[in-house]
C-alpha atoms as a PDB file:
ATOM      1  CA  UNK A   1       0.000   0.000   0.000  1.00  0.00           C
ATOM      2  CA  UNK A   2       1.364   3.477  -1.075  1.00  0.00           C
ATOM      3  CA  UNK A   3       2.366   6.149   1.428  1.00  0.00           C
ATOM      4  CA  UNK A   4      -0.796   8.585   0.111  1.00  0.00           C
ATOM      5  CA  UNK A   5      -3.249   5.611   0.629  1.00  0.00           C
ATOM      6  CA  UNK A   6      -2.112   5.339   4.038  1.00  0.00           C
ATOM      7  CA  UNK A   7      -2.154   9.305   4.494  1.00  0.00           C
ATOM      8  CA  UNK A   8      -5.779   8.624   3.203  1.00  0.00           C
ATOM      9  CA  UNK A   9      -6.942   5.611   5.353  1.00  0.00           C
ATOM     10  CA  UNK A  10      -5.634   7.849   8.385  1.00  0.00           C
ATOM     11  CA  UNK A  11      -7.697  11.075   7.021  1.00  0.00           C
ATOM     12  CA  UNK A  12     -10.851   9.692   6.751  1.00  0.00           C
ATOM     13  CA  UNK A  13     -10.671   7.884   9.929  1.00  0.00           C
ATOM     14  CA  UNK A  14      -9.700  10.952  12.048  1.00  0.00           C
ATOM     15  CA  UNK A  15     -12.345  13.050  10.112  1.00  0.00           C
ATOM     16  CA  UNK A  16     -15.170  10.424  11.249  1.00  0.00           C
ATOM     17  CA  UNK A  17     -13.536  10.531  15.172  1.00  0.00           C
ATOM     18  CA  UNK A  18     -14.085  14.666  14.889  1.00  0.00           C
ATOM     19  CA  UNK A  19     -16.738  14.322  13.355  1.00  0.00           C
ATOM     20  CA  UNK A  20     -18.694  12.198  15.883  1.00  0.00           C
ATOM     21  CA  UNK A  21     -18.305  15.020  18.349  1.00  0.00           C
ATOM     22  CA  UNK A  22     -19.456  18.097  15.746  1.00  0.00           C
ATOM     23  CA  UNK A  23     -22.977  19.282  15.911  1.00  0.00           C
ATOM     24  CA  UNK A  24     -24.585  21.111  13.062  1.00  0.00           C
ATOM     25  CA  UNK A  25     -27.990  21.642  12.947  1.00  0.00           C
ATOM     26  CA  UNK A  26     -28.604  23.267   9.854  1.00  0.00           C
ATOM     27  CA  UNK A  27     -30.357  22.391   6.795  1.00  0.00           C
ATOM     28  CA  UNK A  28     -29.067  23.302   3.629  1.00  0.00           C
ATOM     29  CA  UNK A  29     -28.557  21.703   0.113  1.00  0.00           C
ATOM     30  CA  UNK A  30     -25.658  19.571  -0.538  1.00  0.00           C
ATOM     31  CA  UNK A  31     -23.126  20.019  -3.871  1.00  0.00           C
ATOM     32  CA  UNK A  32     -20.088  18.453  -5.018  1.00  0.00           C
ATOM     33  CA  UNK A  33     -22.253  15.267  -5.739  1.00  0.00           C
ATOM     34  CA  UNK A  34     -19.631  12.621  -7.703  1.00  0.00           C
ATOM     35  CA  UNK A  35     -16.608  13.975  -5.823  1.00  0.00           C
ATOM     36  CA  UNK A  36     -14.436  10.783  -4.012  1.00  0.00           C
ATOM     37  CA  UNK A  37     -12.424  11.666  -0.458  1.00  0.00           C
ATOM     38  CA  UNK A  38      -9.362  12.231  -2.400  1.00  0.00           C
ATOM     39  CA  UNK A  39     -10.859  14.847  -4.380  1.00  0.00           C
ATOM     40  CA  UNK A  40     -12.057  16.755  -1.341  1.00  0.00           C
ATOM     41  CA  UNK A  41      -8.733  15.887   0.319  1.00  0.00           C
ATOM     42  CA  UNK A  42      -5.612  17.986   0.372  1.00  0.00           C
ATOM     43  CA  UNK A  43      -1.771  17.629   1.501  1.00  0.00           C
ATOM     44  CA  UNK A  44       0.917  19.859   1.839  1.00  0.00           C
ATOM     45  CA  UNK A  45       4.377  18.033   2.694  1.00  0.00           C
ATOM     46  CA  UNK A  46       7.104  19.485   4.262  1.00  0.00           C
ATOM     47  CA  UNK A  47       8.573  20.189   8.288  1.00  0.00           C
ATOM     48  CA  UNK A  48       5.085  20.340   9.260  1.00  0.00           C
ATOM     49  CA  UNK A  49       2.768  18.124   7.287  1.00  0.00           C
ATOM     50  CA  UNK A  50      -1.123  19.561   6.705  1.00  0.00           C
ATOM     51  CA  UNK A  51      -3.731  17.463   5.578  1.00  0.00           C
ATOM     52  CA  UNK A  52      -6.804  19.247   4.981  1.00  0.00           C
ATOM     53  CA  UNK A  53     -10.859  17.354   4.037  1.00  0.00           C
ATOM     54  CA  UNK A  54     -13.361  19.880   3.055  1.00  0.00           C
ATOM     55  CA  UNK A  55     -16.529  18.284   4.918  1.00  0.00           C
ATOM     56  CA  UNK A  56     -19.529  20.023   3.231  1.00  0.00           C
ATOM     57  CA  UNK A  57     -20.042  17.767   0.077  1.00  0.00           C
ATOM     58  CA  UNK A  58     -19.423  14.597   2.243  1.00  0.00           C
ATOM     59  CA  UNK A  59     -21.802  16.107   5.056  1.00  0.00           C
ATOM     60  CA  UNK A  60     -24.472  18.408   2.657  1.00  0.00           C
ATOM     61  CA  UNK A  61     -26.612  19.699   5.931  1.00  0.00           C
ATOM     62  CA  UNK A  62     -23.469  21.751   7.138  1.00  0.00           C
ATOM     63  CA  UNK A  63     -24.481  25.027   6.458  1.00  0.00           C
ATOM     64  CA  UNK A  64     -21.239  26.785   7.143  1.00  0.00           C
ATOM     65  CA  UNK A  65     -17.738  25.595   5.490  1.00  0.00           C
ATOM     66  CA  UNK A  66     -16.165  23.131   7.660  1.00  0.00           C
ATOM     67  CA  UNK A  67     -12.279  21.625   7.082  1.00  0.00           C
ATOM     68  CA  UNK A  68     -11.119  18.861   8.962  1.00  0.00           C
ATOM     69  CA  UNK A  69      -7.245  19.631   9.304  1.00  0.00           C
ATOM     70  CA  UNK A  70      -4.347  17.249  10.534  1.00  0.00           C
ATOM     71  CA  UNK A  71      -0.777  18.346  11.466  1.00  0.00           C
ATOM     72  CA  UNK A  72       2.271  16.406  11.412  1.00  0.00           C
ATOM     73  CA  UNK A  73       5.511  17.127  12.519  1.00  0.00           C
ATOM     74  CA  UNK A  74       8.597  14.790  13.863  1.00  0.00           C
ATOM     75  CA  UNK A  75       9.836  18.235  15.369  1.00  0.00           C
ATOM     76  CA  UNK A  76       8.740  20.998  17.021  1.00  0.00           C
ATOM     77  CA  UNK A  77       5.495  21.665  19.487  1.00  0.00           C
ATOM     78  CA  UNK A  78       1.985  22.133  17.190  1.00  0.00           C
ATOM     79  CA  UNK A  79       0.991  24.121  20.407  1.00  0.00           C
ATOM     80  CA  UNK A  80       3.166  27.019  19.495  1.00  0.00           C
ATOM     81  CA  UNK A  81       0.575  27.938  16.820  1.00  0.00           C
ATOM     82  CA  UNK A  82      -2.237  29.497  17.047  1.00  0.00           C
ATOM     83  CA  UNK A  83      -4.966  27.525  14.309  1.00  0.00           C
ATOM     84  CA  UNK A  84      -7.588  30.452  14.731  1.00  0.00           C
ATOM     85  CA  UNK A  85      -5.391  33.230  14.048  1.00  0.00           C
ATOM     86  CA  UNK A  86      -3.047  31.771  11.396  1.00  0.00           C
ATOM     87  CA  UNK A  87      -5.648  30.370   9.247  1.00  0.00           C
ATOM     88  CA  UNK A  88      -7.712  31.852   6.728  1.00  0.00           C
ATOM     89  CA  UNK A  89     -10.354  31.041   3.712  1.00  0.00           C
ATOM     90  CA  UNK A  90     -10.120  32.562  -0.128  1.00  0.00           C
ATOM     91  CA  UNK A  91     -13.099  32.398  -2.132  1.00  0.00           C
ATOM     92  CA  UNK A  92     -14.053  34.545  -4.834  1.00  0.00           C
ATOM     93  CA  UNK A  93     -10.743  37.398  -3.713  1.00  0.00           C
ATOM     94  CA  UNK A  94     -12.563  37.407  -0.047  1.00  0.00           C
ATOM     95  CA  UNK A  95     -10.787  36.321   3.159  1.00  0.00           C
ATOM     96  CA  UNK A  96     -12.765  34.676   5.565  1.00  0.00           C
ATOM     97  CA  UNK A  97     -11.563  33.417   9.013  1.00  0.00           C
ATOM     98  CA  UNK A  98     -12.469  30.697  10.834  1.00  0.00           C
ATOM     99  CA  UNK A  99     -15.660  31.298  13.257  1.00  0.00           C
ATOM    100  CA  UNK A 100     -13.746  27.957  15.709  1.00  0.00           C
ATOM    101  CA  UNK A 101     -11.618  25.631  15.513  1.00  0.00           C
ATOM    102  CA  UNK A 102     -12.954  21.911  17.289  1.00  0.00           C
ATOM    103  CA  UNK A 103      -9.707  20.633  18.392  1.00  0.00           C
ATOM    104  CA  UNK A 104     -10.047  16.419  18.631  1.00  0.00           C
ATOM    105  CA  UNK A 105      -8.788  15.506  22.418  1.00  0.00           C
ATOM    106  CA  UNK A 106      -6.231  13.160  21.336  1.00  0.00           C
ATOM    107  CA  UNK A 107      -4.243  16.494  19.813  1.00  0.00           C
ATOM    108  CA  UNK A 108      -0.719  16.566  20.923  1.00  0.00           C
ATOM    109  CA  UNK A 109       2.208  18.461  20.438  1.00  0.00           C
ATOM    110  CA  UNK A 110       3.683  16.125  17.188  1.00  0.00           C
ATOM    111  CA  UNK A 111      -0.200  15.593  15.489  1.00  0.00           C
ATOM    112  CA  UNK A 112      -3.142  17.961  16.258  1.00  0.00           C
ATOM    113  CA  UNK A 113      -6.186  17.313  14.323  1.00  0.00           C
ATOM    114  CA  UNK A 114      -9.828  19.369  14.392  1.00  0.00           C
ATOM    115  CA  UNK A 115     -12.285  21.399  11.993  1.00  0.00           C
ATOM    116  CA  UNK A 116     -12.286  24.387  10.820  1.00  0.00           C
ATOM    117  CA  UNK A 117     -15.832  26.255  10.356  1.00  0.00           C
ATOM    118  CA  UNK A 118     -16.085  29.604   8.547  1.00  0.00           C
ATOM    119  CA  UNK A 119     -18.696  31.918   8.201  1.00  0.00           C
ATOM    120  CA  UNK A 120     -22.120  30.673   6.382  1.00  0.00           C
ATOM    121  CA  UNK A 121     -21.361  33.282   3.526  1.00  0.00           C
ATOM    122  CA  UNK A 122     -18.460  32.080   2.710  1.00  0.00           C
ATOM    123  CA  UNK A 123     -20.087  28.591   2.074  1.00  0.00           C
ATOM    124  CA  UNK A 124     -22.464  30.303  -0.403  1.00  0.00           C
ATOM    125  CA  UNK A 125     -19.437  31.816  -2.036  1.00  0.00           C
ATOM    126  CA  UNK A 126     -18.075  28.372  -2.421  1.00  0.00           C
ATOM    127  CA  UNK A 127     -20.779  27.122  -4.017  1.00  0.00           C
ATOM    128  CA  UNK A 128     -20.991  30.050  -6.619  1.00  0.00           C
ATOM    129  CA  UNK A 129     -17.115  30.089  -7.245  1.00  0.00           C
ATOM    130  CA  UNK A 130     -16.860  26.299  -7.675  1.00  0.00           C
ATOM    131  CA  UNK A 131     -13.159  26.633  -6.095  1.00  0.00           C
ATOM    132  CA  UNK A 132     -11.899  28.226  -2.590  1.00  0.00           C
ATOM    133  CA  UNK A 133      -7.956  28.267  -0.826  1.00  0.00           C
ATOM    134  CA  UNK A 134      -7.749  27.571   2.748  1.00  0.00           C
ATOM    135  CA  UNK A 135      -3.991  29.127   3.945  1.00  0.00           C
ATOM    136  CA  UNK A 136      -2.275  28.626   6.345  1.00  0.00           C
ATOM    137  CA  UNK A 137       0.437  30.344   7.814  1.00  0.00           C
ATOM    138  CA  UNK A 138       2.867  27.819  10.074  1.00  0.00           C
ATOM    139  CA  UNK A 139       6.690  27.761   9.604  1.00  0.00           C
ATOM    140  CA  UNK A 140       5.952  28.505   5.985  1.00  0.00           C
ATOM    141  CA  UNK A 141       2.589  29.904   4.228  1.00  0.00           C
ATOM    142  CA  UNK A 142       0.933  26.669   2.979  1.00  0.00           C
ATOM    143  CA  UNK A 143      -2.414  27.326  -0.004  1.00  0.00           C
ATOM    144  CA  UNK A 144      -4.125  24.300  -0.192  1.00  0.00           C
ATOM    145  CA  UNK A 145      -7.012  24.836  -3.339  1.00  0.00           C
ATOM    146  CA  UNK A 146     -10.091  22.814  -3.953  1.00  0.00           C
ATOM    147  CA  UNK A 147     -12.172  23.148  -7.267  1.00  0.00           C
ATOM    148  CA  UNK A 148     -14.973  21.473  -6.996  1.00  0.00           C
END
């Protein structure tokens, strides 16, 4: 099995842990029908490694964009970064930032893991656009796109 399968498998399982404690209530229409996990699913390399799901075509009742993200590193403290204030959404030439970040419990200094949620206009945006850039600003900037 390839190292990206692997990166996958590990993903989609720690999306489906966060995901068992994130509440959404809302009740919109889903898109992105026909997209697979590894089209909604992004990764960066380098020091710090990001993996990054967009959840709303997987989960269509979201109302507000939501990205599960995972960070590895064999170095370093995570902690030392702050996800809410380093972290930003581009749609459409707009930056949105997140409204929260859900941190998972089993986060830890070499592998933190949670979603993302950004305001509900931004989702529309999405959804207008057809593509959207969450960045991320760690020990490098890191643009992860999605067209979808």
């Amino acid at each position: 099995m390839d190292l990206r399968k692997v990166a996958l498998l590990i993903v989609v399982l720690g999306v489906a842990v966060v995901l068992l404690s994130f509440k959404n209530t809302s009740g919109t229409s889903g898109f992105g029908e026909g997209l697979s996990e590894e089209d909604l699913t992004k990764i960066s390399p380098g020091n710090i490694q990001i993996t990054a799901v967009f959840l709303n075509p997987m989960y269509p009742d979201m109302s507000k964009p939501a990205i599960y993200v995972r960070l590895d590193t064999h170095s370093g403290d995570l902690y030392t970064y702050d996800m809410l204030n380093k972290t930003f959404l581009e749609v459409g030439g707009e930056r949105y930032r997140p409204t929260e970040w859900k941190e998972d419990d089993s986060s830890w200094g070499h592998h933190r893991y949670g979603v993302f949620t950004f305001p509900e206009s931004a989702l529309e945006l999405i959804k207008k656009e057809r593509n959207f850039k969450l960045v991320i600003e760690l020990d490098s900037t890191r643009v992860l796109e999605w067209r979808i």
